[in-house]
Every structure is written in C-alpha cells, then in structure tokens.
Protein backbone atom coordinates (compact mmCIF):
# COMPACT_ATOMS: atom_id res chain seq x y z
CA UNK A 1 20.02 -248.29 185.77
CA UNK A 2 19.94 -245.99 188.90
CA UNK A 3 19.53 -246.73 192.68
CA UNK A 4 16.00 -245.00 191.92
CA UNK A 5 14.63 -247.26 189.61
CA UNK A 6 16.52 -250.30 190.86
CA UNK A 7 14.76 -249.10 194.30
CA UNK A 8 11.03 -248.71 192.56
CA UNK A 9 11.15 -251.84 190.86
CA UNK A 10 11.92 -253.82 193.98
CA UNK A 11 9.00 -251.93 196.10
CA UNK A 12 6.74 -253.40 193.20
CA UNK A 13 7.68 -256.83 194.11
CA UNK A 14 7.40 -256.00 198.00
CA UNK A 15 5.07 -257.34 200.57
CA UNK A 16 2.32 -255.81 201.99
CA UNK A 17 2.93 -255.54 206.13
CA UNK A 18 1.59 -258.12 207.70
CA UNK A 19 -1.44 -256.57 209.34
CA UNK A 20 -2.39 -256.03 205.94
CA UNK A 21 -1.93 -259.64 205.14
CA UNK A 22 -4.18 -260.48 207.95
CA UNK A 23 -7.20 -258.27 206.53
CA UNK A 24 -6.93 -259.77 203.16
CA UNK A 25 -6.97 -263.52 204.33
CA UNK A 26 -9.96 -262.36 206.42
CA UNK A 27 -11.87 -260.67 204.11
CA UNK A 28 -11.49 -263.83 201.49
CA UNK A 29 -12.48 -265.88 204.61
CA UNK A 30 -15.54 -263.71 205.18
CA UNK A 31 -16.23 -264.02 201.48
CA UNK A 32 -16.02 -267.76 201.12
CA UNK A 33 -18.35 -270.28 202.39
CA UNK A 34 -16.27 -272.92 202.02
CA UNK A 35 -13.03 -273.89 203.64
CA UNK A 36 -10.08 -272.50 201.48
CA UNK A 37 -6.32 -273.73 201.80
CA UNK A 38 -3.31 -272.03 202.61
CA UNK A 39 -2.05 -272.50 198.76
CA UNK A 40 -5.29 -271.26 197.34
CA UNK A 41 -4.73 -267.95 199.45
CA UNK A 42 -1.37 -267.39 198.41
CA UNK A 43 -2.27 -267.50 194.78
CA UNK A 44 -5.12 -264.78 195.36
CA UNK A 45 -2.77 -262.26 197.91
CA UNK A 46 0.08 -260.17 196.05
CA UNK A 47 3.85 -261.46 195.29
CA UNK A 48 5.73 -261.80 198.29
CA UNK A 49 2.70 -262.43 201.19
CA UNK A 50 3.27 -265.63 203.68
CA UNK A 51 -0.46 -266.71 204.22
CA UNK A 52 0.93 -269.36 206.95
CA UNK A 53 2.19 -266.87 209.07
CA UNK A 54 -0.73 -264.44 208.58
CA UNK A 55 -2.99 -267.10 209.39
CA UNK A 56 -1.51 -267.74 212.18
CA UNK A 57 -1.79 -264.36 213.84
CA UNK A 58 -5.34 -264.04 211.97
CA UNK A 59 -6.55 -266.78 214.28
CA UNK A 60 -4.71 -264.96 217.29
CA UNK A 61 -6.70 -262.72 217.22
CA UNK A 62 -10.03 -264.56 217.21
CA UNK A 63 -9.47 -266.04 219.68
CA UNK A 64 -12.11 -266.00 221.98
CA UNK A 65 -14.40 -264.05 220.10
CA UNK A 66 -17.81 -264.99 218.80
CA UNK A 67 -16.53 -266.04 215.63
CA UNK A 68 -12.91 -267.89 215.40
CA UNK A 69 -10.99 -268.83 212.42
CA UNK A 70 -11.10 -272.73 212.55
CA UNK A 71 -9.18 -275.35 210.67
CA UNK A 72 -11.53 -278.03 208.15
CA UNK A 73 -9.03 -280.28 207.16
CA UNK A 74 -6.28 -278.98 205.20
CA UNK A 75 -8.45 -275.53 205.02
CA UNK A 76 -9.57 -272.67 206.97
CA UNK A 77 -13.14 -270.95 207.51
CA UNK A 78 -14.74 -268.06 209.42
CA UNK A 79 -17.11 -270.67 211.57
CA UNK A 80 -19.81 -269.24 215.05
CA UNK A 81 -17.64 -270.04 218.00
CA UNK A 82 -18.71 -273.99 219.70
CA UNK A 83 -19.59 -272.63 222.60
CA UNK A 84 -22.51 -270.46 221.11
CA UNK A 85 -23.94 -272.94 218.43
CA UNK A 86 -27.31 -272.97 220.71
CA UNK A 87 -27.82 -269.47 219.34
CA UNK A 88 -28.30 -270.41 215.37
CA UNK A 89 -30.71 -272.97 216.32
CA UNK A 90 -34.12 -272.29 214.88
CA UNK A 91 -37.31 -274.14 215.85
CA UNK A 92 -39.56 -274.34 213.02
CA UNK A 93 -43.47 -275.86 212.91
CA UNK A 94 -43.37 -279.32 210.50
CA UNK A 95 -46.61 -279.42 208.71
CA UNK A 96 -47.75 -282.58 208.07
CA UNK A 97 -50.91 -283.82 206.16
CA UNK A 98 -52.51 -286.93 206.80
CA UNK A 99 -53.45 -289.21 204.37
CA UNK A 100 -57.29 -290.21 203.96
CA UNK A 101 -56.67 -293.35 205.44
CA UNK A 102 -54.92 -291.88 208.94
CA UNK A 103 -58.04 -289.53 209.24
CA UNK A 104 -60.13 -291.95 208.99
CA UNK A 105 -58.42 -294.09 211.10
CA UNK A 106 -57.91 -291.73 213.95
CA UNK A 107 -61.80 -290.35 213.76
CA UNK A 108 -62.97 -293.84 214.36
CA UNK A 109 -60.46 -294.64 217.49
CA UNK A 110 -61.54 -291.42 219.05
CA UNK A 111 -65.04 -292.36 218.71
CA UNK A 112 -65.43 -295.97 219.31
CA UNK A 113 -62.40 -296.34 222.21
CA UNK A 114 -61.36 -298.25 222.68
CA UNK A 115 -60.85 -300.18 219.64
CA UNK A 116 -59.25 -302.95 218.33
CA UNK A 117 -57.74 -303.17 214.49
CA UNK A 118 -60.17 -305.79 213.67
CA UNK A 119 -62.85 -303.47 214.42
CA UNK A 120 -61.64 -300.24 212.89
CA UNK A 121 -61.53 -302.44 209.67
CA UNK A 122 -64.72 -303.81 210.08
CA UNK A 123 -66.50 -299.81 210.35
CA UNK A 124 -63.74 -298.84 207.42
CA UNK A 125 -64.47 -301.43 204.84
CA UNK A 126 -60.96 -302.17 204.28
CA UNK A 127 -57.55 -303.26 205.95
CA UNK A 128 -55.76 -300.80 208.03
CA UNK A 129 -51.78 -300.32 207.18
CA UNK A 130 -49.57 -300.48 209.23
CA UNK A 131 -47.90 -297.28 208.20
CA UNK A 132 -51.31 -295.92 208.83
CA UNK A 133 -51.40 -296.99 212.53
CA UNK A 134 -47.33 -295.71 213.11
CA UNK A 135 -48.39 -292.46 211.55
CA UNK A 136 -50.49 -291.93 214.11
CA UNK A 137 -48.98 -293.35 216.88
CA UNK A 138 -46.05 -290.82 215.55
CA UNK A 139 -47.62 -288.05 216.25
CA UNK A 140 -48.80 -288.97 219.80
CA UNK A 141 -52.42 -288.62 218.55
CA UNK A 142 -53.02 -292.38 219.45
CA UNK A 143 -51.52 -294.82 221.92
CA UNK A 144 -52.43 -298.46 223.09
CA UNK A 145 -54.85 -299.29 225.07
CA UNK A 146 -56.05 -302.26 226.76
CA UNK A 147 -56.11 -305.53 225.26
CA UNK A 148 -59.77 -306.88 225.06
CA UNK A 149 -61.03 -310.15 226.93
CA UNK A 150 -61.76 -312.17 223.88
CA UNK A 151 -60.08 -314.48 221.65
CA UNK A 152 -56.34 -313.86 221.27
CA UNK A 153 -56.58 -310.76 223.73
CA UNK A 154 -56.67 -307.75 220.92
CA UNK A 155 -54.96 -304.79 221.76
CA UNK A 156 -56.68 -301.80 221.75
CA UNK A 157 -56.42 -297.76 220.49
CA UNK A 158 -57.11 -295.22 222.15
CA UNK A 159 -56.58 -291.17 221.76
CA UNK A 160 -54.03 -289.79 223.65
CA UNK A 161 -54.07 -286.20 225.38
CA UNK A 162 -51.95 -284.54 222.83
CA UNK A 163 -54.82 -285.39 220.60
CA UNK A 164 -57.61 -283.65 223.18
CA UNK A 165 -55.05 -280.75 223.35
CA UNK A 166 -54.52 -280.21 219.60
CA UNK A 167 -58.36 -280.14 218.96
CA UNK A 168 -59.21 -277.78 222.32
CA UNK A 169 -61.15 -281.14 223.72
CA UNK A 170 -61.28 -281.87 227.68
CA UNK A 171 -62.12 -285.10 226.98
CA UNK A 172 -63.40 -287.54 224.25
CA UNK A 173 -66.87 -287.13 225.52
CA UNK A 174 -66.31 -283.40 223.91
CA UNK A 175 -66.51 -284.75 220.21
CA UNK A 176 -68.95 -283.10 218.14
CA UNK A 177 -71.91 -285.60 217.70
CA UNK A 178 -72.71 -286.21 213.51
CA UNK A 179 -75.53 -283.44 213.40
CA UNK A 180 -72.78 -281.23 214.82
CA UNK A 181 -70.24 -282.91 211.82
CA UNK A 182 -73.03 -282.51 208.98
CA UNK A 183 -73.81 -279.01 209.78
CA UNK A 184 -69.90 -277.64 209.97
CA UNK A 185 -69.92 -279.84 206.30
CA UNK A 186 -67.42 -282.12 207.64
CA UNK A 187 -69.11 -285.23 207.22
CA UNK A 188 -71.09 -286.32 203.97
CA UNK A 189 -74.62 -288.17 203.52
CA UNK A 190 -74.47 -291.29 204.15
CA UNK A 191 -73.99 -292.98 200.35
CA UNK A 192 -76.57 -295.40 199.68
CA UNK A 193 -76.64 -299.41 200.92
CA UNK A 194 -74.00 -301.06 198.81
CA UNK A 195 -71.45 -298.58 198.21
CA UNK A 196 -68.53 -299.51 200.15
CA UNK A 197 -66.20 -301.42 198.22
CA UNK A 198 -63.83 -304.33 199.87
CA UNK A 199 -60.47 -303.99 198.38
CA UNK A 200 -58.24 -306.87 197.55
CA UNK A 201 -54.48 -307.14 197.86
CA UNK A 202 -52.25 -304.75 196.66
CA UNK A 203 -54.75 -302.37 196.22
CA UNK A 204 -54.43 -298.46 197.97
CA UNK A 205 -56.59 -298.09 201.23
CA UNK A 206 -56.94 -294.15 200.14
CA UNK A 207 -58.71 -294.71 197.21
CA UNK A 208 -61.52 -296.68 198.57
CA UNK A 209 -65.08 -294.71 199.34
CA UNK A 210 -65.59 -294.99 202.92
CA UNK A 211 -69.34 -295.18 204.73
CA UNK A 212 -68.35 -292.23 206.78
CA UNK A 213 -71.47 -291.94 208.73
CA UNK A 214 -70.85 -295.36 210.42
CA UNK A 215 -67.19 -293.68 210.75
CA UNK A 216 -68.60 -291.25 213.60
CA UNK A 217 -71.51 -293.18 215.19
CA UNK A 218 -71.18 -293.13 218.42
C-alpha cells in the first residue's frame, strides 16, 4: 500500500478541529430540550472527537452571555442565563367561574351586609359550604365583618373593595335595585309560594332552586 493511501485512510479516521467540535455539541444542545450526557454526544459526533474537552471550551465561551451552557446532573443543556429568568415570566389572567352556590352566596352578602351564615341560609333555603364561603373569601370578593350582638356573637360578611372595584361600584349603596336586575334579565320571577326545596345531607347545594327574588331584597 502507498504513503498515499496509507495517508487517505488515516484522514478518514481524523478529527474534526476542535472549533468544529464546539459547533456540533452546540447545535445538538440547541436541538435538544433535554439535558444530554457527555457519552450520548460522543456517540452522535464523528470517530476521533473528545466531547469533554469541547464542552469545556463550549461553555467558555458562554460565559456571560444571555444563554450559558449549564450542567443538569450528569448532562448538559442550552438554559436563559439566572440572572435574567425575570424576563420569561409571563403574567396571564386565571378565569375562574363560580359555582351557583358562590353567586348566590356573594349576591346576598352584598345586599343584606352585613350578614351572618345563619342568615344567608335562612334567604338561600339551604346550608352554605364551606368551600363556598373560602371561594369567596379567595378571591377577596368577601371578608369578615363584625360579629353580631346576639347569641354566640355570629360573625359577619361583608363585600370587600376588590369586589366594588371589579363591578365599577363606589359603594354597596350602588347595587342595582331588582327592577334594575329584572329588566337587564338577570334575575327571574319570583317562582310561586312553595317552591324552595330544603335539602338534606349529602345532597349538592347547586342543584337546589333558589327564591332569588328574596336573594336581592334589599
């Protein structure tokens, strides 16, 4: 065999420099969302390439930079530098829907406050949850009030001003009265003597038919 071919053969089995290394880890870094490993590199990079040390000046050069090369256990990943994480952060509106129960709840606090539990059950027809009552209090749309001066001192509900600011109210005195309600269609006839049903235990609070013109008497 000649020098020539002996020479050509061994250039087949030759690494490529190692600034070429360092593109080729990168771009399977760039390409990968997950962390990959040292040994998982080598097997993808040519005969002959030394991913350690291409790493190594791979993260050299980061360095600093908006993005860095960072270590994930026994891997490596393209990653937003530490220092800048504040700039992925997105705020995003949570929309949440209330159940029956809630809106009923909350439309009789805002217009019989303050108001005890007892009493919101009395006007409802049934008992109130009390996931019903931390939904609400949740949201900021209720808060305590003050307890009442009767038997076992009650605490009270009251609307809070996130609720008046949500609903473009100055005040609770700003609540649209029930000809105001039946005209906009937000508030039904009210259903004839006898109706409301008294539910026992275990039963769901939502599916019970609710007088909802004693709901916004004022």
């Amino acid at each position: 065999m000649s020098e020539e071919t002996e020479e050509q053969e061994e250039s087949l089995f030759e690494a490529p420099p190692m600034a070429e290394q360092e593109r080729m880890i990168e771009a399977v870094l760039f390409a990968t969302s997950e962390p990959i490993t040292l040994k998982e590199l080598e097997t993808r990079m040519p005969h002959g390439c030394d991913a350690a040390e291409a790493m190594v000046h791979l993260r050299k050069r980061y360095e600093g930079r908006g993005v860095q090369v960072v270590r994930v256990d026994d891997g490596y990943a393209l990653r937003t530098a530490a220092d800048l994480g504040f700039l992925m952060q997105k705020e995003t509106v949570e929309v949440r829907k209330l159940s029956r129960a809630a809106i009923e709840t909350l439309a009789i606090i805002a217009y019989h406050q303050p108001v005890t539990r007892a009493e919101i059950e009395e006007i409802r027809g049934v008992s109130v949850s009390r996931g019903t009552v931390d939904q609400l209090l949740e949201l900021e749309w209720i808060r305590f009030g003050r307890r009442k001066m009767t038997p076992g001192r009650p605490v009270t509900f009251v609307v809070t001003q996130n609720f008046l600011d949500h609903f473009g109210l100055e005040n609770a005195r700003d609540l649209p009265g029930l000809k105001e309600l039946r005209s906009a269609g937000l508030l039904e006839n009210r259903p004839p003597p006898g109706t409301v049903p008294v539910l026992g235990d275990g039963e769901e609070e939502e599916d019970a038919d609710v007088n909802q013109s004693e709901m916004f008497e004022e």
